[in-house]
N, C-alpha and C. Protein backbone atom coordinates (compact mmCIF):
# COMPACT_ATOMS: atom_id res chain seq x y z
N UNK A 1 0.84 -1.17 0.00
CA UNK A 1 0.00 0.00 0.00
C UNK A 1 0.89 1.24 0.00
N UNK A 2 0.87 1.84 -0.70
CA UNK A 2 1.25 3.45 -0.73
C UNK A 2 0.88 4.51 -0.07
N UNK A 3 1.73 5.64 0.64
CA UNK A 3 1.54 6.19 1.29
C UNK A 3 0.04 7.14 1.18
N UNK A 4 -0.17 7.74 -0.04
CA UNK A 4 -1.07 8.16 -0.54
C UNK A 4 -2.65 7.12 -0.34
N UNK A 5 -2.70 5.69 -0.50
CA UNK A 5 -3.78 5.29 -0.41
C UNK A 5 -4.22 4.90 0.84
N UNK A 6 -5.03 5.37 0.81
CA UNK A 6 -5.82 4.91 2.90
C UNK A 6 -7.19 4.39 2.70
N UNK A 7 -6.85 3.90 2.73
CA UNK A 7 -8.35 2.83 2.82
C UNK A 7 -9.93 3.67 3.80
N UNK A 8 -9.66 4.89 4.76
CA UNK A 8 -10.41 5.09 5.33
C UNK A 8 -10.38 6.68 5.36
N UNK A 9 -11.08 7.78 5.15
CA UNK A 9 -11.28 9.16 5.33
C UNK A 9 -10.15 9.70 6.38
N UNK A 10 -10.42 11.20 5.86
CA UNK A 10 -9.06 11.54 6.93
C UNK A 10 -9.81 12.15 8.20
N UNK A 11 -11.24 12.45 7.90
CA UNK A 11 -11.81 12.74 9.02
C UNK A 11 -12.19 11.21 10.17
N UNK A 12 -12.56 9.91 9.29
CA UNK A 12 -12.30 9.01 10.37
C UNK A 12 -11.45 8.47 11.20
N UNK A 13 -9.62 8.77 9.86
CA UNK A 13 -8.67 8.37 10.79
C UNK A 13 -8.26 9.35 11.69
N UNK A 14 -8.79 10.68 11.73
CA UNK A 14 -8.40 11.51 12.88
C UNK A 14 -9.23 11.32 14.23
N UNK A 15 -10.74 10.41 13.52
CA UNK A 15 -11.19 10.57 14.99
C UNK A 15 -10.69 8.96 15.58
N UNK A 16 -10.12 8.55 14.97
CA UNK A 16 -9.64 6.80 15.64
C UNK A 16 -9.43 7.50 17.43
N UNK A 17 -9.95 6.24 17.80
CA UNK A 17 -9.76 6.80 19.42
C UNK A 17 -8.48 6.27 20.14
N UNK A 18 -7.61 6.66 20.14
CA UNK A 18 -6.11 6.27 20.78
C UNK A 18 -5.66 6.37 21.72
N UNK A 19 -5.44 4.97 22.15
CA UNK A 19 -5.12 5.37 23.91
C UNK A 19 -4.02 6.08 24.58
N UNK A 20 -2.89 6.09 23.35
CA UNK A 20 -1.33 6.81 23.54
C UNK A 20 -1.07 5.24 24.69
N UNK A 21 -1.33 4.62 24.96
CA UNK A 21 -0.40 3.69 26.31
C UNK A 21 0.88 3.41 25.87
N UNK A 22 1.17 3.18 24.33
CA UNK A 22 2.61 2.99 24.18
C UNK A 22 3.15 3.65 24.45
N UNK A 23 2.94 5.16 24.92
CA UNK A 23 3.86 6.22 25.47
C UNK A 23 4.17 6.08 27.16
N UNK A 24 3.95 4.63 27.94
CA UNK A 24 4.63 4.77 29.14
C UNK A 24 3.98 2.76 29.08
N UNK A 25 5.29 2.59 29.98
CA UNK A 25 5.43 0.90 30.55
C UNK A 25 3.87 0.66 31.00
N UNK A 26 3.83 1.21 32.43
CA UNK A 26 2.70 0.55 33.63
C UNK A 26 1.08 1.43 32.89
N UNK A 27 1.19 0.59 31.25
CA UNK A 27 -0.45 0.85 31.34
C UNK A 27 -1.70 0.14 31.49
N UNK A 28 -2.65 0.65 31.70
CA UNK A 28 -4.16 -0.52 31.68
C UNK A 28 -3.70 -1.78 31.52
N UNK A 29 -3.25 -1.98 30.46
CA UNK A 29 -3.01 -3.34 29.17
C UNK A 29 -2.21 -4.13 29.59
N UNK A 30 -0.82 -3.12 29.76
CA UNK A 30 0.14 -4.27 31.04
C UNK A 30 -0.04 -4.71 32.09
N UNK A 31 -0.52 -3.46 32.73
CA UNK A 31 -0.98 -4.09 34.72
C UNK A 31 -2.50 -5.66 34.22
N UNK A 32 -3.18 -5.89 33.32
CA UNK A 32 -4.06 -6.55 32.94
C UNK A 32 -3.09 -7.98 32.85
N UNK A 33 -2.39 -8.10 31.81
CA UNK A 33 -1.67 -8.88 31.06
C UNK A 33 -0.85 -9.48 32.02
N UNK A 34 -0.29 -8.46 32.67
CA UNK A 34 0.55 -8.84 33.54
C UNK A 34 0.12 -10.00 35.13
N UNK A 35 -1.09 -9.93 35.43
CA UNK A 35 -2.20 -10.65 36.13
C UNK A 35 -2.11 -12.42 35.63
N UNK A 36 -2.35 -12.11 34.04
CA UNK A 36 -2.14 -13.71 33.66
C UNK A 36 -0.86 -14.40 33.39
N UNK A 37 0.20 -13.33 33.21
CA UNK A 37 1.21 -14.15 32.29
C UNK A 37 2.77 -13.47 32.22
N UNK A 38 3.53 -13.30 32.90
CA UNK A 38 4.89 -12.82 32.81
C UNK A 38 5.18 -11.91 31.15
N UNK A 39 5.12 -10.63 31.38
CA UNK A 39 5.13 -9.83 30.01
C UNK A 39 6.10 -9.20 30.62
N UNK A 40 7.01 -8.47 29.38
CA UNK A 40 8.07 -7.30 29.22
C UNK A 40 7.04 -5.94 29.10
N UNK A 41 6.35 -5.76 28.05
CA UNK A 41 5.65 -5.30 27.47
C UNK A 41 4.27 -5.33 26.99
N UNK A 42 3.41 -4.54 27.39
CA UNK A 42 1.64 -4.53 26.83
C UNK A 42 0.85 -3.35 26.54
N UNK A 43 0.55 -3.62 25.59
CA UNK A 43 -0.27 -1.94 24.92
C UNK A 43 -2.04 -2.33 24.05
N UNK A 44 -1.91 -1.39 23.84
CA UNK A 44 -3.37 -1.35 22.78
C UNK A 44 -3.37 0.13 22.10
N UNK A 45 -3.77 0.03 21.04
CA UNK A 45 -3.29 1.09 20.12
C UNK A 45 -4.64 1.96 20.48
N UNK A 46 -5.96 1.74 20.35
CA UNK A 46 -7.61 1.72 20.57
C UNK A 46 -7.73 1.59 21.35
N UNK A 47 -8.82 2.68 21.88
CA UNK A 47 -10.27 1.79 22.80
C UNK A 47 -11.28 1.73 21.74
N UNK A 48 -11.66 0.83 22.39
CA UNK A 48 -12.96 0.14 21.07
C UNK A 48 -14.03 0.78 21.95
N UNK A 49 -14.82 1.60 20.97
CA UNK A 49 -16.54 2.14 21.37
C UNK A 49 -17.59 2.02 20.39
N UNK A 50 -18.28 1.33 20.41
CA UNK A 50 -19.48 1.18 19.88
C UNK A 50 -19.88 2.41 19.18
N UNK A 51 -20.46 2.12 17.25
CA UNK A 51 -20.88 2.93 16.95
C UNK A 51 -19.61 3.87 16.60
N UNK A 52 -18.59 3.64 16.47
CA UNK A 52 -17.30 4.49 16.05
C UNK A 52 -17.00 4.02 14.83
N UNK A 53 -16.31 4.96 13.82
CA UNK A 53 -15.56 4.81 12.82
C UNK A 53 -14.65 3.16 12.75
N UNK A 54 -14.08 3.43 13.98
CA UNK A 54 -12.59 2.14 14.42
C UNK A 54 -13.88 0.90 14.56
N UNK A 55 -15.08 0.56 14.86
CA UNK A 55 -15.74 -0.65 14.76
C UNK A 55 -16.07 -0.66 13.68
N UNK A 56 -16.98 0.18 12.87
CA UNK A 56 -16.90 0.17 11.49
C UNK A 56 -15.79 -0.47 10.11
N UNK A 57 -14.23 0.16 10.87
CA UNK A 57 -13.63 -0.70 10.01
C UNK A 57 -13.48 -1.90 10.10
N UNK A 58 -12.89 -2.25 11.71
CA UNK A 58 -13.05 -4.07 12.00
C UNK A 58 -14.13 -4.79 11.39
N UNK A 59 -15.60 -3.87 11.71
CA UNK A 59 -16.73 -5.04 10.81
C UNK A 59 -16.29 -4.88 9.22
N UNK A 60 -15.76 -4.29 8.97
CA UNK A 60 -15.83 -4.00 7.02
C UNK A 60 -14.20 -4.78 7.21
N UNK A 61 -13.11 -5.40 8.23
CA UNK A 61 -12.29 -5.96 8.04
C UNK A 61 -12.64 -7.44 8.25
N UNK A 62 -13.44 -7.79 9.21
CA UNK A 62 -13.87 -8.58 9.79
C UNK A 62 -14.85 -9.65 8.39
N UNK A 63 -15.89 -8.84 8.06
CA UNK A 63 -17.14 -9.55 7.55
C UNK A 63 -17.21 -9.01 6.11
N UNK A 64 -16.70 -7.63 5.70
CA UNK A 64 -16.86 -7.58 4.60
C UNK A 64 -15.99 -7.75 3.15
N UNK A 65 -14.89 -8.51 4.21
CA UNK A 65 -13.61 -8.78 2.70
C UNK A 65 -12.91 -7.99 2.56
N UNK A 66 -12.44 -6.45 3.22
CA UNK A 66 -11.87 -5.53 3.09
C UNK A 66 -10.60 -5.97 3.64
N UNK A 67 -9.87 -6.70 3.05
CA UNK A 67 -8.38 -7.15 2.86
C UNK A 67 -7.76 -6.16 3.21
N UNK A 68 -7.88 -5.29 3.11
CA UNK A 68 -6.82 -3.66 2.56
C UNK A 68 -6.96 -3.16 3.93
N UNK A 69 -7.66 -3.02 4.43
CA UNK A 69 -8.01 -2.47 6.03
C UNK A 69 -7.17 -3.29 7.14
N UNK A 70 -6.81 -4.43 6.52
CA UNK A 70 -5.58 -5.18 7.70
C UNK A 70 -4.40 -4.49 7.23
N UNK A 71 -4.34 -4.47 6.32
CA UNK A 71 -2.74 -4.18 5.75
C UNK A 71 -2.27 -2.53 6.21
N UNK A 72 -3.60 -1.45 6.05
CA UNK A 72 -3.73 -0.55 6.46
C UNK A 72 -3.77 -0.59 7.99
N UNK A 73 -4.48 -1.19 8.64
CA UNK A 73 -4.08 -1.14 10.22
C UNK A 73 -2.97 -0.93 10.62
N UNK A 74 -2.16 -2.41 10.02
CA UNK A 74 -0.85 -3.33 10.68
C UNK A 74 0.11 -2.07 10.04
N UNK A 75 -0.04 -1.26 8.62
CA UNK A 75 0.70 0.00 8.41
C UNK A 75 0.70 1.02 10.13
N UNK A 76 -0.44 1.41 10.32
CA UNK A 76 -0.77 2.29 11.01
C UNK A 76 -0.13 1.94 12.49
N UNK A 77 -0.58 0.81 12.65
CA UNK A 77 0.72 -0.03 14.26
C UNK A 77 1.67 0.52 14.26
N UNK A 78 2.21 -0.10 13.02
CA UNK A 78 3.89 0.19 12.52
C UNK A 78 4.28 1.77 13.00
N UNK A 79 3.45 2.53 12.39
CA UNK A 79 3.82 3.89 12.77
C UNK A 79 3.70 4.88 13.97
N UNK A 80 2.84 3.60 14.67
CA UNK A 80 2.60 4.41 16.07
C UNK A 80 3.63 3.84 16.83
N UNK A 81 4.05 2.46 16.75
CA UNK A 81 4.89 1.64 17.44
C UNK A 81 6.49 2.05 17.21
N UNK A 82 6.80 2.53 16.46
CA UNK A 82 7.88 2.71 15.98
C UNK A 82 8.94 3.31 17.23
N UNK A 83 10.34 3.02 17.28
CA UNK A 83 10.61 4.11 18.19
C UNK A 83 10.02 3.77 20.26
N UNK A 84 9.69 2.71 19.99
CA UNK A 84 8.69 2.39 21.61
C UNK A 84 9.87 1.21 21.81
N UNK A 85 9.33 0.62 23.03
CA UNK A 85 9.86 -0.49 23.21
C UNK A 85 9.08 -1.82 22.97
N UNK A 86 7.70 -1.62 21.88
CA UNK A 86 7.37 -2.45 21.21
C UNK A 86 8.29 -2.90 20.18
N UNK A 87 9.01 -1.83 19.79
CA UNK A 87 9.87 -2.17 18.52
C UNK A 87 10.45 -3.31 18.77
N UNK A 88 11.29 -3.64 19.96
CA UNK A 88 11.94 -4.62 20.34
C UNK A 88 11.66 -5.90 20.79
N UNK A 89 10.31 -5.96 20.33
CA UNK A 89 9.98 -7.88 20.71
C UNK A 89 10.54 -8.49 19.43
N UNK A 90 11.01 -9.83 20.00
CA UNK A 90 11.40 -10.83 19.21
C UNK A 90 10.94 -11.55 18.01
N UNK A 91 9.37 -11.37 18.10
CA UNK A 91 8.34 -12.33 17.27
C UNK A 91 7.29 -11.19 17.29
N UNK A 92 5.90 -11.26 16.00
CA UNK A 92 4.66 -11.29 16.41
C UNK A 92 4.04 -12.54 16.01
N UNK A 93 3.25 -12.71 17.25
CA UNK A 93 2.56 -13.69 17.48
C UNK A 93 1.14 -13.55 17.56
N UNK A 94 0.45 -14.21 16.25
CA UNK A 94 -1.16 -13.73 16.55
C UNK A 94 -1.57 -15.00 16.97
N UNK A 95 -3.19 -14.83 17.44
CA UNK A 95 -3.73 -15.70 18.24
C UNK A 95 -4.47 -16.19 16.99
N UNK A 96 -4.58 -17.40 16.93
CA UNK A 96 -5.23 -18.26 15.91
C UNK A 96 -6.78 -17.68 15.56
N UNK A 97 -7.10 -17.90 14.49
CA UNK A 97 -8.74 -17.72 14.56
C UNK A 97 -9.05 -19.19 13.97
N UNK A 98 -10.18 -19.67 14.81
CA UNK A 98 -11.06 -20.62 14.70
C UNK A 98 -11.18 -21.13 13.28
N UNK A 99 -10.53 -22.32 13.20
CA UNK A 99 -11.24 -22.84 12.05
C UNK A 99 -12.49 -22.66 11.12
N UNK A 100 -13.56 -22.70 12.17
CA UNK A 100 -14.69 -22.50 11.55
C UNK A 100 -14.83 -21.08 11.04
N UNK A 101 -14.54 -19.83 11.62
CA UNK A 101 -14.39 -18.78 11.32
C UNK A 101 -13.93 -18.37 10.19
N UNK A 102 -12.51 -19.16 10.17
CA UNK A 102 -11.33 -19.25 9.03
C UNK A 102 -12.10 -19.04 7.94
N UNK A 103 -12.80 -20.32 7.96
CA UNK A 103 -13.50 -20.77 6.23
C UNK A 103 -15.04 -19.67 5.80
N UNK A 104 -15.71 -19.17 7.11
CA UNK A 104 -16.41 -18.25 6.98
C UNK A 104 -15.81 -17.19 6.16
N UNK A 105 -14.79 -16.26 6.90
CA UNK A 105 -14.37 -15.40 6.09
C UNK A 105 -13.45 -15.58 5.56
N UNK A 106 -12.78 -16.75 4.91
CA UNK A 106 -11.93 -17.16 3.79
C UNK A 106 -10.23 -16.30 4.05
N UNK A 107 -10.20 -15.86 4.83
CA UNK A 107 -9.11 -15.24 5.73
C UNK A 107 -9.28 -14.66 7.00
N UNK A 108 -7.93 -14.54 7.69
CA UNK A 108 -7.67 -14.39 8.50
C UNK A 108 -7.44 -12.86 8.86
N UNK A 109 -8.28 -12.34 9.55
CA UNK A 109 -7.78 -10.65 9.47
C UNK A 109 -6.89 -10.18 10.32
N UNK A 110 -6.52 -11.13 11.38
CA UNK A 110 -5.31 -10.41 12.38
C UNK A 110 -3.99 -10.67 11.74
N UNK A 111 -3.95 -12.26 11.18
CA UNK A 111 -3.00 -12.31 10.20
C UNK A 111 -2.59 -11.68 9.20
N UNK A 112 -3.43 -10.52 8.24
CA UNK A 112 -3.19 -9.62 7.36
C UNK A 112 -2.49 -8.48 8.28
N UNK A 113 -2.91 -7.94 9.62
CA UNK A 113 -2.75 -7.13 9.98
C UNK A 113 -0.96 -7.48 10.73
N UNK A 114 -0.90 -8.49 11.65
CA UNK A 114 0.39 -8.91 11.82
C UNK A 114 1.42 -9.04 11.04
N UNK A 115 0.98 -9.63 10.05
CA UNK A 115 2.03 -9.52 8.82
C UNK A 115 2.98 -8.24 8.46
N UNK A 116 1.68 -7.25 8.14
CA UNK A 116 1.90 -6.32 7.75
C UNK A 116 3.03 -5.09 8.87
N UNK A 117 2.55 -5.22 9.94
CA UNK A 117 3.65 -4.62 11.09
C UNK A 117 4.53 -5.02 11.54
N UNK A 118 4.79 -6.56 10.88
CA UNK A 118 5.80 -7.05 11.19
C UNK A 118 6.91 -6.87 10.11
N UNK A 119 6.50 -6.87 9.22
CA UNK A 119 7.14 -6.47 8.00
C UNK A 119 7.87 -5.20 8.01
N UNK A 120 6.67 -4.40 8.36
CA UNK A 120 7.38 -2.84 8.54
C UNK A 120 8.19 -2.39 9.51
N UNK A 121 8.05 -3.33 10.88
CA UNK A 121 8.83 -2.83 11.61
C UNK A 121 10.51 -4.33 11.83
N UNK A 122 10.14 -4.69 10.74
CA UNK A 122 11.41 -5.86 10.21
C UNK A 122 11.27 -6.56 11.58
N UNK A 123 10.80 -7.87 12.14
CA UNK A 123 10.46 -8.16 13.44
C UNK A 123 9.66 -9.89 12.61
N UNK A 124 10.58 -10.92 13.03
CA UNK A 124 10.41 -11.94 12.67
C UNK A 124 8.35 -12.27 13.34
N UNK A 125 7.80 -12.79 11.95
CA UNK A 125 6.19 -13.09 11.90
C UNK A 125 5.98 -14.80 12.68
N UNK A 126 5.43 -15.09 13.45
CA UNK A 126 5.48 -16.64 13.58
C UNK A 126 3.93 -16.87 13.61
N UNK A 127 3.62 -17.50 12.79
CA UNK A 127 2.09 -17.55 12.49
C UNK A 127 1.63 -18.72 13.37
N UNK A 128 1.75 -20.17 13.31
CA UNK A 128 1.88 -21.18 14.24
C UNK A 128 2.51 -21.03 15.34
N UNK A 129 2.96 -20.52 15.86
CA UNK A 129 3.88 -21.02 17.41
C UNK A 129 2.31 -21.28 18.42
N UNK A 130 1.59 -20.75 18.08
CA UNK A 130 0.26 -20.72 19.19
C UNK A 130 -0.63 -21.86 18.61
């Protein structure tokens, strides 16, 4: 995708709702994460709200085949992540989607989106390890 093409308005991607947490260690996401499972690092780019632009695209990434909206996300990661100490994990690792799901929507949309930030931010992809 080219810098020029965005898959989504510039008035929706300005209102994307962003939590900034990659801008400090002890956030929401980590103190959470950190509860189940020994982490370095935990963020979320979003808060998800109902009725927003940012659900709109997941359902049009999700259900409507909009391929381009992962690739555009996992771009958009890339550029928020950049420069953090996300940069520095070893792997991305997405969480499987359900078989049955799989064949529903004939792809995988976290996998378009992982790919894609992993790529950009040069950061070895491991699709199976999970």
């Amino acid at each position: 995708m080219m810098p020029y093409e965005r898959p989504c308005c510039l008035h929706c991607q300005a209102s994307l709702p962003y939590t900034h947490f990659e801008t400090f260690h002890n956030n929401p996401v980590y103190e959470k994460l950190l509860q189940w499972i020994p982490i370095e690092q935990g963020t979320a780019l979003f808060y998800f709200e109902e009725n927003s632009p940012l659900q709109n695209i997941i359902h049009q990434l999700k259900f409507m085949g909009q391929e381009q909206l992962g690739h555009w996300l996992g771009v958009l990661a890339a550029e928020r992540l950049r420069n953090t100490p996300c940069q520095k994990c070893t792997a991305i690792v997405p969480l499987p989607l359900h078989p049955h799901r799989q064949r529903q929507r004939g792809y995988n949309q976290v996998d378009l989106l992982c790919q894609t930030f992993a790529s950009q931010l040069n950061i070895p992809y491991t699709p199976n390890l999970i």
